[in-house]
PDB file of N, CA and C in Angstrom:
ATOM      1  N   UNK A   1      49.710  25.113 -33.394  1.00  0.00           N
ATOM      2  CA  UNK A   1      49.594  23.697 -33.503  1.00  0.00           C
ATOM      3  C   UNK A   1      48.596  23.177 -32.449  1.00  0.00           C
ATOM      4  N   UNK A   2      47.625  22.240 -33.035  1.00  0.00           N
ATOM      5  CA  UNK A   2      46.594  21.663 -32.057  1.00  0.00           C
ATOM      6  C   UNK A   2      47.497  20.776 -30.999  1.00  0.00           C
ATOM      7  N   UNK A   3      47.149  20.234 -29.483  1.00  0.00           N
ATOM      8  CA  UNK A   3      48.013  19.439 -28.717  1.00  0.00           C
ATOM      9  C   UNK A   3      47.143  18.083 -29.084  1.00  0.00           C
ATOM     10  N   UNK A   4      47.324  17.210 -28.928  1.00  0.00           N
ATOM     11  CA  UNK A   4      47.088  16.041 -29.370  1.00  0.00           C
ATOM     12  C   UNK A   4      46.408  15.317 -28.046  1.00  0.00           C
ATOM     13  N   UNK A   5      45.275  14.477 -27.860  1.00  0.00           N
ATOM     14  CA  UNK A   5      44.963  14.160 -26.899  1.00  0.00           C
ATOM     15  C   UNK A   5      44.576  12.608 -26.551  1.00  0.00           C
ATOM     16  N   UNK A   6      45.023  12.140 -26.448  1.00  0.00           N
ATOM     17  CA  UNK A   6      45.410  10.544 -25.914  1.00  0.00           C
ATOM     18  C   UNK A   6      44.013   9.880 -25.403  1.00  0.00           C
ATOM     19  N   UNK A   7      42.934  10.600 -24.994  1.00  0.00           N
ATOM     20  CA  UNK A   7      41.747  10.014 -24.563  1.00  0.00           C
ATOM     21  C   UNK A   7      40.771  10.597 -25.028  1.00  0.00           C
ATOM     22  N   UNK A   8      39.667  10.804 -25.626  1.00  0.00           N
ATOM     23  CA  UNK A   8      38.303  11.218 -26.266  1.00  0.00           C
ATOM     24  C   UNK A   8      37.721  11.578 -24.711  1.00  0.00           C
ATOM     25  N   UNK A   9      37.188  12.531 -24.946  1.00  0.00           N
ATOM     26  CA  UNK A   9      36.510  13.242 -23.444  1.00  0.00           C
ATOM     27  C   UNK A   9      35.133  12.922 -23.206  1.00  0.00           C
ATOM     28  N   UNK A  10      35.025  13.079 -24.871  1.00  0.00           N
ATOM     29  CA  UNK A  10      33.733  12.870 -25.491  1.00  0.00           C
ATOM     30  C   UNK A  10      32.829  11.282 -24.649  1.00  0.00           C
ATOM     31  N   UNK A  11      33.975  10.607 -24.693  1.00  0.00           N
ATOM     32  CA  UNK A  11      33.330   9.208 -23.845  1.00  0.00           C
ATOM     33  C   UNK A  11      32.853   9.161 -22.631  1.00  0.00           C
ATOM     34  N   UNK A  12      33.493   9.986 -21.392  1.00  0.00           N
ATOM     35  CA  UNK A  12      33.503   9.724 -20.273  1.00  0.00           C
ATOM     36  C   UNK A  12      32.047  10.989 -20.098  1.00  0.00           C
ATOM     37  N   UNK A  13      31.355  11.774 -20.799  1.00  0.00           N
ATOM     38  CA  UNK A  13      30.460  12.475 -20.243  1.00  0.00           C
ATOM     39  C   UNK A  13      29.606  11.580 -20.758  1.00  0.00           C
ATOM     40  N   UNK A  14      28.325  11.877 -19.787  1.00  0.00           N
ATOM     41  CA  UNK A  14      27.132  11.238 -19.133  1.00  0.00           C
ATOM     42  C   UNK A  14      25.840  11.152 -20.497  1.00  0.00           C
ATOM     43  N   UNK A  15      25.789  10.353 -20.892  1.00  0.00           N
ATOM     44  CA  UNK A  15      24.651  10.176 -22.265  1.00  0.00           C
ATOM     45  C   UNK A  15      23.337  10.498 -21.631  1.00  0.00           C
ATOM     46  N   UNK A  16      22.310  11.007 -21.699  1.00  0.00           N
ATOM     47  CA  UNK A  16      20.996  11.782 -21.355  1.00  0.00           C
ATOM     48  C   UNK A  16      20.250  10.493 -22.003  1.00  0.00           C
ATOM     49  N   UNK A  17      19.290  10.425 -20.673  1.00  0.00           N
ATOM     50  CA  UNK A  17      18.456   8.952 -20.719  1.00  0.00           C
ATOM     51  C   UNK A  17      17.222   8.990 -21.664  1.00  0.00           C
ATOM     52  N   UNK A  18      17.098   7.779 -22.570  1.00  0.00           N
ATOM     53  CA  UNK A  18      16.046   8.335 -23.348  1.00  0.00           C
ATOM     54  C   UNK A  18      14.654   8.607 -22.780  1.00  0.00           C
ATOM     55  N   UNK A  19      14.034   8.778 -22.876  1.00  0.00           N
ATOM     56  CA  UNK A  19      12.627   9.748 -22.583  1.00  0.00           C
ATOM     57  C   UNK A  19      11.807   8.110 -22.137  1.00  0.00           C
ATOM     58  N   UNK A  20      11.000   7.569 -21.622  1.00  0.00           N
ATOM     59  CA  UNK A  20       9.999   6.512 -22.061  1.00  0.00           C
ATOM     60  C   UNK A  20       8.705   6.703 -22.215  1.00  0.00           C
ATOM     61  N   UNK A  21       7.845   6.690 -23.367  1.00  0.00           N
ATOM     62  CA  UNK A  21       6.800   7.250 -23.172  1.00  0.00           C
ATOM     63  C   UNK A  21       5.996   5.940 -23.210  1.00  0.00           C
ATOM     64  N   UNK A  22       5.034   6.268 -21.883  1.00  0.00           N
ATOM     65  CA  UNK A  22       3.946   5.619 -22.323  1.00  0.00           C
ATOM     66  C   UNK A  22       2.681   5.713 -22.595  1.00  0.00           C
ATOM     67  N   UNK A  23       1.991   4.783 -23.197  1.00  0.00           N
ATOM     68  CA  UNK A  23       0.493   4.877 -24.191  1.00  0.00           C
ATOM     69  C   UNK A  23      -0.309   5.667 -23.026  1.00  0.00           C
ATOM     70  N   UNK A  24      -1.437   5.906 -23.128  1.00  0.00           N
ATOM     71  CA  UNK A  24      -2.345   6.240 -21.962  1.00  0.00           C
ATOM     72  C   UNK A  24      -3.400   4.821 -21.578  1.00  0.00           C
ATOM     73  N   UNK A  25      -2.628   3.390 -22.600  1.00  0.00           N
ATOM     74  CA  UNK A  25      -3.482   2.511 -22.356  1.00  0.00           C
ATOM     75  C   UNK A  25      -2.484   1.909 -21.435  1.00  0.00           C
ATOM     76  N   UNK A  26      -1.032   2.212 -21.110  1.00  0.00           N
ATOM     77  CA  UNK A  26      -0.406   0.931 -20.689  1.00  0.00           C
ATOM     78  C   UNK A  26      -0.088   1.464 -18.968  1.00  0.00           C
ATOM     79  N   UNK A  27      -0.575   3.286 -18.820  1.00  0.00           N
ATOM     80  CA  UNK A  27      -0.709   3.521 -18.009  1.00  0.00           C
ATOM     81  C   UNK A  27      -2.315   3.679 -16.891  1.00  0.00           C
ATOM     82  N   UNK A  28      -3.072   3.227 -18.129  1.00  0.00           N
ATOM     83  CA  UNK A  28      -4.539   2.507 -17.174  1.00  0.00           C
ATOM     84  C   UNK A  28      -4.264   1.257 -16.581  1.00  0.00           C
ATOM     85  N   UNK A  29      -3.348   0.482 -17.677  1.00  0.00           N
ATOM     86  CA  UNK A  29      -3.509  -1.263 -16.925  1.00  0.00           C
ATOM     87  C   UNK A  29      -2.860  -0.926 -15.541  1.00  0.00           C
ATOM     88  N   UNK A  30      -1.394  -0.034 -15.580  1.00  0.00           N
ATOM     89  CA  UNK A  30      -0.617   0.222 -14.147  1.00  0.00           C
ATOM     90  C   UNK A  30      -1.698   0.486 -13.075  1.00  0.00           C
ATOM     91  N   UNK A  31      -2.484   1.351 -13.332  1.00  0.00           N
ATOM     92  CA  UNK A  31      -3.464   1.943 -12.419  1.00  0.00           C
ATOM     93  C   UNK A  31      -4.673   0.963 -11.895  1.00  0.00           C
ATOM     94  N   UNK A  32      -4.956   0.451 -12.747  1.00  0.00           N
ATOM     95  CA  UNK A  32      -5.618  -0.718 -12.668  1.00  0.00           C
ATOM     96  C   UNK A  32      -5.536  -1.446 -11.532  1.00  0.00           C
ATOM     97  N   UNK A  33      -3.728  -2.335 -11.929  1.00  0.00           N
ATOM     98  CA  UNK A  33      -3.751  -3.536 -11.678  1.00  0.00           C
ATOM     99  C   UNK A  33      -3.221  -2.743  -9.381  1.00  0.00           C
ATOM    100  N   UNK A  34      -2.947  -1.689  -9.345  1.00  0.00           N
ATOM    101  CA  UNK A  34      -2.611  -1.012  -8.336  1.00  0.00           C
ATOM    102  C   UNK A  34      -4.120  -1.135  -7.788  1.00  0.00           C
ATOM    103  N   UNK A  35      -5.059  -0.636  -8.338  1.00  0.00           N
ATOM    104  CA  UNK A  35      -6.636  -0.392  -7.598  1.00  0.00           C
ATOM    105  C   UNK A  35      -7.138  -2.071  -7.194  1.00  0.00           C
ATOM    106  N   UNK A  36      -6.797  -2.965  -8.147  1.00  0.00           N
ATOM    107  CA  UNK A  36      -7.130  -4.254  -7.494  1.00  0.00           C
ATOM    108  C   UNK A  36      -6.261  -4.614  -6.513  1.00  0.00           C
ATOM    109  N   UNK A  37      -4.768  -4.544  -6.337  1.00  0.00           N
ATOM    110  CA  UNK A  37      -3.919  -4.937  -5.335  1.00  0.00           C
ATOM    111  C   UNK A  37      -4.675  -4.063  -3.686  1.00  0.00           C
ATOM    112  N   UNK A  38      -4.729  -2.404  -3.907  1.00  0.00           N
ATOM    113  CA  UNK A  38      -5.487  -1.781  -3.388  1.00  0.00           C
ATOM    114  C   UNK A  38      -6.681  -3.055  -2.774  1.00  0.00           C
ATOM    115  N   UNK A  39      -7.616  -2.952  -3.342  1.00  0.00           N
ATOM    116  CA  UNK A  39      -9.159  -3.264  -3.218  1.00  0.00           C
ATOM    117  C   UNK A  39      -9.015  -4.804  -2.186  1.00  0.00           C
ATOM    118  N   UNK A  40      -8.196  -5.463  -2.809  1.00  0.00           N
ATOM    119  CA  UNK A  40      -8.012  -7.293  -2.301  1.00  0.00           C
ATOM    120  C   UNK A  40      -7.445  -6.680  -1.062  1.00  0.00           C
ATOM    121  N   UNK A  41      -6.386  -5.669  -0.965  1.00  0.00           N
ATOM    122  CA  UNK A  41      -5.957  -5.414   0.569  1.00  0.00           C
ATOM    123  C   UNK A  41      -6.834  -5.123   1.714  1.00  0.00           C
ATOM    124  N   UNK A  42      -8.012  -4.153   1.685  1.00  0.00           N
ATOM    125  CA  UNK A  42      -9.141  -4.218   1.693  1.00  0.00           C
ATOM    126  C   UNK A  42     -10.051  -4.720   2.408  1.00  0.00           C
ATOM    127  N   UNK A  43     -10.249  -5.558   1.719  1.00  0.00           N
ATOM    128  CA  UNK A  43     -11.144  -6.874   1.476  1.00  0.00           C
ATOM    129  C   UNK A  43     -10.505  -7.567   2.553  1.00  0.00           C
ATOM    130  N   UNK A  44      -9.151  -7.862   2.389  1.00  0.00           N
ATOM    131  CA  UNK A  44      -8.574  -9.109   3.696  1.00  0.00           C
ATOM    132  C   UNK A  44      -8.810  -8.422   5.052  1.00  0.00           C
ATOM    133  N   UNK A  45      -8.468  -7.352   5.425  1.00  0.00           N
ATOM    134  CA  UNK A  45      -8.763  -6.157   6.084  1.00  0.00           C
ATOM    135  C   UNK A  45     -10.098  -6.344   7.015  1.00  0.00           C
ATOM    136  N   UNK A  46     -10.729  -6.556   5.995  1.00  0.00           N
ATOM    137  CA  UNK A  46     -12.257  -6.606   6.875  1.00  0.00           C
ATOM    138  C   UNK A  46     -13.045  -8.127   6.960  1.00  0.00           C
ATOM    139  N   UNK A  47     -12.499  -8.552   6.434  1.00  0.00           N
ATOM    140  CA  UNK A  47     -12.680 -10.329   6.482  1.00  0.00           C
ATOM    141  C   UNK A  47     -11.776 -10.518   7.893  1.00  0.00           C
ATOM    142  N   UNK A  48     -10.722 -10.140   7.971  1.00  0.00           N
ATOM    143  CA  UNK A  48      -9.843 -10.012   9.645  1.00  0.00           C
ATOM    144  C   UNK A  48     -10.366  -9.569  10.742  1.00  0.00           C
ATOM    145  N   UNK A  49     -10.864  -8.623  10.639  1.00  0.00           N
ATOM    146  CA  UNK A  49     -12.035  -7.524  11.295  1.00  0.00           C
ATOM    147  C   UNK A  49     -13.669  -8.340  11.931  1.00  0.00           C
ATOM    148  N   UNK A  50     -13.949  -9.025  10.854  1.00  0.00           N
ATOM    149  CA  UNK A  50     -15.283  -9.687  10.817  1.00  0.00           C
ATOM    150  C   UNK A  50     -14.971 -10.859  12.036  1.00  0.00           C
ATOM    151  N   UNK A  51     -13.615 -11.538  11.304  1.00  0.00           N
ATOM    152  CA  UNK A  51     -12.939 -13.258  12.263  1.00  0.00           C
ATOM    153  C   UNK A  51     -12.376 -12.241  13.899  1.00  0.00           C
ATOM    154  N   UNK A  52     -12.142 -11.566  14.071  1.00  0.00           N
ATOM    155  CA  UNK A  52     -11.686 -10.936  15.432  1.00  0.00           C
ATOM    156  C   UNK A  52     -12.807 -10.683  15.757  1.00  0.00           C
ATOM    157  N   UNK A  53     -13.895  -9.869  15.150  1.00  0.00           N
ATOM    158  CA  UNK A  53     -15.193  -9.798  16.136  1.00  0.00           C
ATOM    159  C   UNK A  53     -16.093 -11.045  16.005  1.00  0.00           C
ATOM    160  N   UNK A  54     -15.890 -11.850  15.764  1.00  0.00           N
ATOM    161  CA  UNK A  54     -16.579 -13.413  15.602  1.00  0.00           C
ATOM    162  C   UNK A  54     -15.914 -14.200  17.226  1.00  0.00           C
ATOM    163  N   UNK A  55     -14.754 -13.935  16.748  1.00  0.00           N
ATOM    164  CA  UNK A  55     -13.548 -14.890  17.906  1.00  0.00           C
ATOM    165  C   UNK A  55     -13.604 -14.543  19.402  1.00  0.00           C
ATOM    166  N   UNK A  56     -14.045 -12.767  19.503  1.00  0.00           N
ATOM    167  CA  UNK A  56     -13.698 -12.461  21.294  1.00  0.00           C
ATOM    168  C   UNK A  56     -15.408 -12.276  21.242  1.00  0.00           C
ATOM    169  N   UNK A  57     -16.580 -12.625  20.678  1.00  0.00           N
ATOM    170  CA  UNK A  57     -17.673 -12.466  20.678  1.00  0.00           C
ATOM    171  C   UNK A  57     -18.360 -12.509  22.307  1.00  0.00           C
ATOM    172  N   UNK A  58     -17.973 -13.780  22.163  1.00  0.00           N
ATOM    173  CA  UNK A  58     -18.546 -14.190  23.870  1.00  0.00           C
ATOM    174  C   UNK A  58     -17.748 -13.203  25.156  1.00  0.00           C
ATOM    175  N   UNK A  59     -16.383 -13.306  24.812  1.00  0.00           N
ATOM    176  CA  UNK A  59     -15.688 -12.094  25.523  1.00  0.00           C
ATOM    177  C   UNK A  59     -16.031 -10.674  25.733  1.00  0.00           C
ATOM    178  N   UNK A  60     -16.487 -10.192  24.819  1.00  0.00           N
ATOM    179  CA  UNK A  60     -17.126  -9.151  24.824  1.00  0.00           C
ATOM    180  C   UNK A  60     -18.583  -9.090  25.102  1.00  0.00           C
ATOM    181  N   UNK A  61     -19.099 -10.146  25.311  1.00  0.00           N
ATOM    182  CA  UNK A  61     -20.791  -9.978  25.767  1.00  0.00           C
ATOM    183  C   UNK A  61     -20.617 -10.226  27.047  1.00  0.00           C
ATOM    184  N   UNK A  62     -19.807 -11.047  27.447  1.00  0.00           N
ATOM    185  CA  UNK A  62     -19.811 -10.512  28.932  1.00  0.00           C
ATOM    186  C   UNK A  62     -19.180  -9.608  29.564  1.00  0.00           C
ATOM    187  N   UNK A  63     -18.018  -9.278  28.988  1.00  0.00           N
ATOM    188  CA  UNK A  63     -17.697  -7.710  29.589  1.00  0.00           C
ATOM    189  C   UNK A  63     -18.586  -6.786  29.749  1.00  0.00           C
ATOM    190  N   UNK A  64     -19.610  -6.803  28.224  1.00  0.00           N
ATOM    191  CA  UNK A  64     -20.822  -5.548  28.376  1.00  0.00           C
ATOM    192  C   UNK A  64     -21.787  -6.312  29.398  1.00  0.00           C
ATOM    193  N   UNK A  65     -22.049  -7.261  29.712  1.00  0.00           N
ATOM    194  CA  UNK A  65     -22.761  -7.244  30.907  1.00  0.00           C
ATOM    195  C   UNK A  65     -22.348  -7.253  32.135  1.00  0.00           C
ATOM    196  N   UNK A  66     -21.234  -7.681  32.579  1.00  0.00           N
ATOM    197  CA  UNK A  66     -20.344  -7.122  33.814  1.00  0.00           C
ATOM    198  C   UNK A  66     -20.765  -5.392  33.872  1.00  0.00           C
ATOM    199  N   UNK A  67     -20.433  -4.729  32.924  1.00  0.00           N
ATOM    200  CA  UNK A  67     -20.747  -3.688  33.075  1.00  0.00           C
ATOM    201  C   UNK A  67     -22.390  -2.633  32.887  1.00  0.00           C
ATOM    202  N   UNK A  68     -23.165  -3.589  32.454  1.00  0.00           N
ATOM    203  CA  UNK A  68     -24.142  -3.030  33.024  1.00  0.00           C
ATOM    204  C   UNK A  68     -24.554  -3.520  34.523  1.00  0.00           C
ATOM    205  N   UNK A  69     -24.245  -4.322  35.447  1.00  0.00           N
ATOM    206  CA  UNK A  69     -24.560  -5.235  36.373  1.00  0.00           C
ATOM    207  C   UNK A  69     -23.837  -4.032  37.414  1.00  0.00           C
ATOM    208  N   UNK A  70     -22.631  -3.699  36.888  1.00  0.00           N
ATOM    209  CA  UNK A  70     -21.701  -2.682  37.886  1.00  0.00           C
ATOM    210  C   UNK A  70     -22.499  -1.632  37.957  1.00  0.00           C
ATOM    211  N   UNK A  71     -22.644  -0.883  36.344  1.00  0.00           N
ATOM    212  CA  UNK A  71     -23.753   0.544  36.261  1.00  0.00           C
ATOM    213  C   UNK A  71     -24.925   0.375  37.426  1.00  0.00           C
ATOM    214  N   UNK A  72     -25.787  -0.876  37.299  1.00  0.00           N
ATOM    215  CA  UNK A  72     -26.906  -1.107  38.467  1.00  0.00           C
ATOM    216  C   UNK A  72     -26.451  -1.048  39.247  1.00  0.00           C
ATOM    217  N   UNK A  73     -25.417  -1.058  39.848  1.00  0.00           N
ATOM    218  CA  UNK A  73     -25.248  -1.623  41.146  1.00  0.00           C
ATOM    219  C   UNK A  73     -24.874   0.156  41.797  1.00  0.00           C
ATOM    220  N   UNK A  74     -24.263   0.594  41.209  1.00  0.00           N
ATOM    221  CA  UNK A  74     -23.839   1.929  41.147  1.00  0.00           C
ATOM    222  C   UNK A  74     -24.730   2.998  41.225  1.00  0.00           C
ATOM    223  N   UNK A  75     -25.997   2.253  40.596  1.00  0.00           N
ATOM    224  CA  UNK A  75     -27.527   3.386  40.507  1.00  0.00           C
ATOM    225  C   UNK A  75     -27.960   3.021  41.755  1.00  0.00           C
TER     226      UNK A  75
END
């Protein structure tokens, strides 16, 4: 005689996730839209770069001449 079983087992194991495929077009736009986020990061990067060496400009021209004035003085 079969025993009789009060709960389906069948329910509680783990269903296998479906697959997702994608186009090779919808994985250019991903790549894409990553290379522009990329590129604009970049870009701010050295626009920051440009405003910091704009800003200590004068700071730094006289440090380099303090230090050639020291070098002479030293020769």
């Amino acid at each position: 005689m079969i025993k009789p079983h009060l709960v389906d087992l069948n329910q509680f194991k783990p269903k296998p996730p479906k697959p997702i495929i994608e186009t090779s077009q919808e994985i250019q736009s991903k790549m894409n839209w990553y290379m522009n986020v990329a590129l604009v990061g970049v870009i701010l990067i050295g626009c920051y770069a440009l405003y910091y060496k704009y800003k200590y400009r004068e700071v730094d021209k006289r440090k380099y001449n303090e230090d050639v004035i020291e070098l002479a003085k030293y020769l």
